[in-house]
Protein backbone atom coordinates (compact mmCIF):
# COMPACT_ATOMS: atom_id res chain seq x y z
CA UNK A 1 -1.78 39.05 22.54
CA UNK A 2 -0.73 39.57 19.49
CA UNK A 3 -3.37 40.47 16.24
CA UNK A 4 -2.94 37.82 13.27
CA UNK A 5 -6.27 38.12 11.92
CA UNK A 6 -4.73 40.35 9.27
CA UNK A 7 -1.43 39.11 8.79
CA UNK A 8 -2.03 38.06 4.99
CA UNK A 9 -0.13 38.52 1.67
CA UNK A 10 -0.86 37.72 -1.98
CA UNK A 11 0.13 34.55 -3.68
CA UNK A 12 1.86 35.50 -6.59
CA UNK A 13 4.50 32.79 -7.65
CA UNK A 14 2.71 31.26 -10.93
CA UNK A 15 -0.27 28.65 -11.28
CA UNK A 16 -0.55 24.56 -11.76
CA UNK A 17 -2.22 23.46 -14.62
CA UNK A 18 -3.85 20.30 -15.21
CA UNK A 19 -1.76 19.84 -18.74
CA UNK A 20 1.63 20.48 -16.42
CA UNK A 21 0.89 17.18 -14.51
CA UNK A 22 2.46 14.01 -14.71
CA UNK A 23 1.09 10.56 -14.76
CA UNK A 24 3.38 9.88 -11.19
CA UNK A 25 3.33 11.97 -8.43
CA UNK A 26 7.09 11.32 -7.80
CA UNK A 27 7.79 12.67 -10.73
CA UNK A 28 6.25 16.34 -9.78
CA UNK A 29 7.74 15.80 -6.23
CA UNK A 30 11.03 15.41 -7.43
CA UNK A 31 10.92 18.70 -10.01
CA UNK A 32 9.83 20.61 -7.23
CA UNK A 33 12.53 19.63 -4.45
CA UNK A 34 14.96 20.30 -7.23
CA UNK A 35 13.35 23.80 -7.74
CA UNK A 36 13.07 24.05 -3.50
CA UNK A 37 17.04 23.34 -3.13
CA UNK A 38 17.89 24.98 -6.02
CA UNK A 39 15.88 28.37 -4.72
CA UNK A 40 18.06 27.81 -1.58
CA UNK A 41 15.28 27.06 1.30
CA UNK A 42 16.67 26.07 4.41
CA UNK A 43 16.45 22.36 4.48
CA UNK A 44 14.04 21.80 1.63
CA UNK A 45 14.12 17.93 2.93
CA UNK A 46 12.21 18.90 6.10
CA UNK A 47 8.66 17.03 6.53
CA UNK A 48 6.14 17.80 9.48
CA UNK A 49 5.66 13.75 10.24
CA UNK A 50 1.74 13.25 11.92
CA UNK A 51 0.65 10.23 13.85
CA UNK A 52 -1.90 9.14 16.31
CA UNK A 53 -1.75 7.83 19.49
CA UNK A 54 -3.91 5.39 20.92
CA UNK A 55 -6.27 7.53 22.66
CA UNK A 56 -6.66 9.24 19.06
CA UNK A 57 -4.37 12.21 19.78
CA UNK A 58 -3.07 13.64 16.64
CA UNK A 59 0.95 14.80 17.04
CA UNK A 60 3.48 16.52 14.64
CA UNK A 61 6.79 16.98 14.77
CA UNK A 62 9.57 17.78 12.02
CA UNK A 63 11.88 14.86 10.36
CA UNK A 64 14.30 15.01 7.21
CA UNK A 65 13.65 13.20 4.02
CA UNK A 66 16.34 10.89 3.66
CA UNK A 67 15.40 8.58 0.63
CA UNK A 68 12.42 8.20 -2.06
CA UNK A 69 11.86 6.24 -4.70
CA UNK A 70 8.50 4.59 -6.15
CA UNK A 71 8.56 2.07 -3.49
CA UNK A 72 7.88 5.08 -0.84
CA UNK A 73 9.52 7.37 1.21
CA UNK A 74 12.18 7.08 4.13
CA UNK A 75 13.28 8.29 7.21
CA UNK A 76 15.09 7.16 10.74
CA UNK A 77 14.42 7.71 14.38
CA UNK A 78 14.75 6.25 17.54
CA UNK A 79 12.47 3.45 17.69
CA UNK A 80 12.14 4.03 21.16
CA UNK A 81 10.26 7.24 20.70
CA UNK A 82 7.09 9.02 20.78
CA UNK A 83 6.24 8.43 17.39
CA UNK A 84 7.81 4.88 16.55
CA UNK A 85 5.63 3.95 19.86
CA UNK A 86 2.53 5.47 18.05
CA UNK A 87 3.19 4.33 14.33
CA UNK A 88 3.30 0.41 16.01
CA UNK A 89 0.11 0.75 17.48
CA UNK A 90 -1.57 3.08 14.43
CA UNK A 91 0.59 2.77 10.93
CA UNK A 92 -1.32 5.30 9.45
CA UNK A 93 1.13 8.74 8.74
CA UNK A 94 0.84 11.61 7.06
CA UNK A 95 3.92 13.82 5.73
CA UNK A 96 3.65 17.63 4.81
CA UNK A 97 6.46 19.48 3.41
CA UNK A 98 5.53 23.14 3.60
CA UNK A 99 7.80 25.17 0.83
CA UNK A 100 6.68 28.00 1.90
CA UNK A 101 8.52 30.73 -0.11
CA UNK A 102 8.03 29.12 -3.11
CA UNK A 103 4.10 29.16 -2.07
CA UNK A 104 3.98 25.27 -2.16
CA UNK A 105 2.98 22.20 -0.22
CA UNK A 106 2.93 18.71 -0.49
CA UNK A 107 0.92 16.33 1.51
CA UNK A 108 1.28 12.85 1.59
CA UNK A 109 -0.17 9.92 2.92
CA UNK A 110 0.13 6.79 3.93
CA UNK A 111 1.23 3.68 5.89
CA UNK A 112 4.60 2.69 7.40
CA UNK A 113 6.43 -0.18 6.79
CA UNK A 114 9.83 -0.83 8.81
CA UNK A 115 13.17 -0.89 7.26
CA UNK A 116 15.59 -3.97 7.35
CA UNK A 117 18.40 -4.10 9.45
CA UNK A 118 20.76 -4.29 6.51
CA UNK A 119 18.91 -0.94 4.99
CA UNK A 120 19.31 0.86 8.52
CA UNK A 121 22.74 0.13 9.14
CA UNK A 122 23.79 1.21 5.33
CA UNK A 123 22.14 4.63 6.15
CA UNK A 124 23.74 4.80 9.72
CA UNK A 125 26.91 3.95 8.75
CA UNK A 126 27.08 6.91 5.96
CA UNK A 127 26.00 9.44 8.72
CA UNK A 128 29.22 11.62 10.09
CA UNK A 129 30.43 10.34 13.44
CA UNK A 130 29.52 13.05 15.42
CA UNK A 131 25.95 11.78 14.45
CA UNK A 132 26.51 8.19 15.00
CA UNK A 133 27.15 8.74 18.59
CA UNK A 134 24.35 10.97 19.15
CA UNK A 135 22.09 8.79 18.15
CA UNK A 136 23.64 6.73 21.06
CA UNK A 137 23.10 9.49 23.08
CA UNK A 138 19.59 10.64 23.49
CA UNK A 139 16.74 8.22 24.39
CA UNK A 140 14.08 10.32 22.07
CA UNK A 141 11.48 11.71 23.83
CA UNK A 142 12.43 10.57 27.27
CA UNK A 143 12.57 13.34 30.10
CA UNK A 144 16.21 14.47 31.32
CA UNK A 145 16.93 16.63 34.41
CA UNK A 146 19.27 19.03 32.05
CA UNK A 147 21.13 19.27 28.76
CA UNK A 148 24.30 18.86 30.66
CA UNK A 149 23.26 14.98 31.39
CA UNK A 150 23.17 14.71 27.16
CA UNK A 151 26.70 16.56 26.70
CA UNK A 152 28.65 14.57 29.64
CA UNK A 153 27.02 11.29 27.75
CA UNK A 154 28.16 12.35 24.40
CA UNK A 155 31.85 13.14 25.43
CA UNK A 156 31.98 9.86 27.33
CA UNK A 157 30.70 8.01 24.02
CA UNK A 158 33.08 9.97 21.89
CA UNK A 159 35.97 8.84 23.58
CA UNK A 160 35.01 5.24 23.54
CA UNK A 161 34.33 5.50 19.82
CA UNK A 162 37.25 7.83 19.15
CA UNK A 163 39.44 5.18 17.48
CA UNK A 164 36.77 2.68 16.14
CA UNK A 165 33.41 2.53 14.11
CA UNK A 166 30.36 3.20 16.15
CA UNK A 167 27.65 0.19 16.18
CA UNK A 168 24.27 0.39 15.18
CA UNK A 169 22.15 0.62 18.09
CA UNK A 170 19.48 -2.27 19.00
CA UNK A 171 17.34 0.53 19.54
CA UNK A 172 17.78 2.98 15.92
CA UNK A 173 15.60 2.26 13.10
CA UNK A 174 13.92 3.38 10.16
CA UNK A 175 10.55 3.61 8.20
CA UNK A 176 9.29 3.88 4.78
CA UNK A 177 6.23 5.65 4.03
CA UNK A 178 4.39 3.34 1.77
CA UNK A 179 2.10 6.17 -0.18
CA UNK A 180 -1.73 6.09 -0.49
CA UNK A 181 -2.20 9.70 -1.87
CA UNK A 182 -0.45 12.81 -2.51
CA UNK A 183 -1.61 16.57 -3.19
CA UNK A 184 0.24 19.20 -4.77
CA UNK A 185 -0.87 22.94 -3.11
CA UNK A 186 0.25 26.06 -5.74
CA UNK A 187 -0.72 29.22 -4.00
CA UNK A 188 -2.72 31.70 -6.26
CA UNK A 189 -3.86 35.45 -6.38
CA UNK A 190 -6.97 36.25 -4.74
CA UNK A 191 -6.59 32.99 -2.54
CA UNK A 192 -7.40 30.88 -5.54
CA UNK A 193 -5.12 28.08 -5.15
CA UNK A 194 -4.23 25.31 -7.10
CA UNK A 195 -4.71 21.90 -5.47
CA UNK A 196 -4.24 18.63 -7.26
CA UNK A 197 -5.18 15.16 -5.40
CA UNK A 198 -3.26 12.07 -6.79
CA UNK A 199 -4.68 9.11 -5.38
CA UNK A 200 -3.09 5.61 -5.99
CA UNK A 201 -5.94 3.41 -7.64
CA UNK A 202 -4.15 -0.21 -8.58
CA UNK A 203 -0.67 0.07 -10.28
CA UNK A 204 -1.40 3.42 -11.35
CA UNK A 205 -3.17 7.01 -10.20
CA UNK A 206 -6.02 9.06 -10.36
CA UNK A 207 -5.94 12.82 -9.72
CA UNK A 208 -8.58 15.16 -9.29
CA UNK A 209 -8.16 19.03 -8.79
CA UNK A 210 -9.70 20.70 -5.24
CA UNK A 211 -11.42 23.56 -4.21
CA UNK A 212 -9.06 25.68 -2.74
């Protein structure tokens, strides 16, 4: 197997100070996707999305970003799948987007509220085609004999959609991460990193700096 004990590197891209904070966590969030998409990271919007299932098994698995705003954060899936299964039985999520070469993390927290038909549909709709019928497609998380069985489906679904607008399936939802707490990770030299810990107390937020 291969040695990672000392696979390391320095931290080196700049500090977080307490006096560069702002009041809202969205605020910081938003200045540093900006900075993440404007440095060019592959699909800055990315989020490792954890849940629990109901024999307390923690599982992760990677989601885009689609909307935020101070009423949470959204995204869609199949609400047929592993996780939609596990967020109606435990609403409890937590969200981690994990900029790494800008030495950055965020980690949020929360519960999940589900979106409105009319909310769904608005986002589904703006999605290219080829998407639409995907989503069609695959029944997330369900076990298929071969990837063939997924292309044959899509072609078949193309042409029946070819010359009109694909429906919203019964089955395709959405979520918004109502948020509880976020925390800001800076890496640092000498592994002293900069951690900040908002935490939503009320109508407004307290923060606190951690250890690293």
């Amino acid at each position: 197997m291969m040695d990672v004990a000392d696979l390391r590197r320095e931290y080196t891209k700049g500090g977080l100070r307490r006096a560069d904070l702002p009041a809202e966590p969205l605020t910081l969030f938003e200045k540093w996707l900006a900075q993440a998409c404007e440095a060019r990271l592959s699909d800055p919007t990315a989020m490792v999305v954890a849940t629990v299932d109901s024999e307390g098994q923690p599982w992760q698995r990677t989601v885009l970003l689609k909307h935020y705003d101070a009423a949470g954060m959204l995204f869609y899936t199949n609400m047929g799948s592993r996780k939609a299964h596990q967020l109606d039985g435990n609403p409890r999520i937590s969200l981690l987007f994990p900029w790494h070469m800008l030495d950055r993390q965020v980690h949020v927290t929360g519960r999940v509220e589900k979106l409105s038909t009319l909310e769904v549909m608005k986002y589904f709709h703006s999605r290219p085609k080829e998407s639409q019928i995907a989503a069609w497609v695959s029944q997330q998380s369900s076990r298929i004999s071969a990837r063939g069985v997924l292309e044959s489906k899509f072609l078949e679904l193309k042409q029946k959609f070819a010359k009109g607008e694909v429906p919203l399936p019964s089955f395709w939802g959405g979520y918004r991460v109502v948020i509880d707490t976020v925390e800001f990770w800076q890496g640092g030299e000498h592994r002293l990193h900069d951690r900040f810990y908002y935490t939503r107390v009320g109508e407004g937020w307290q923060v606190e700096r951690l250890a690293p």
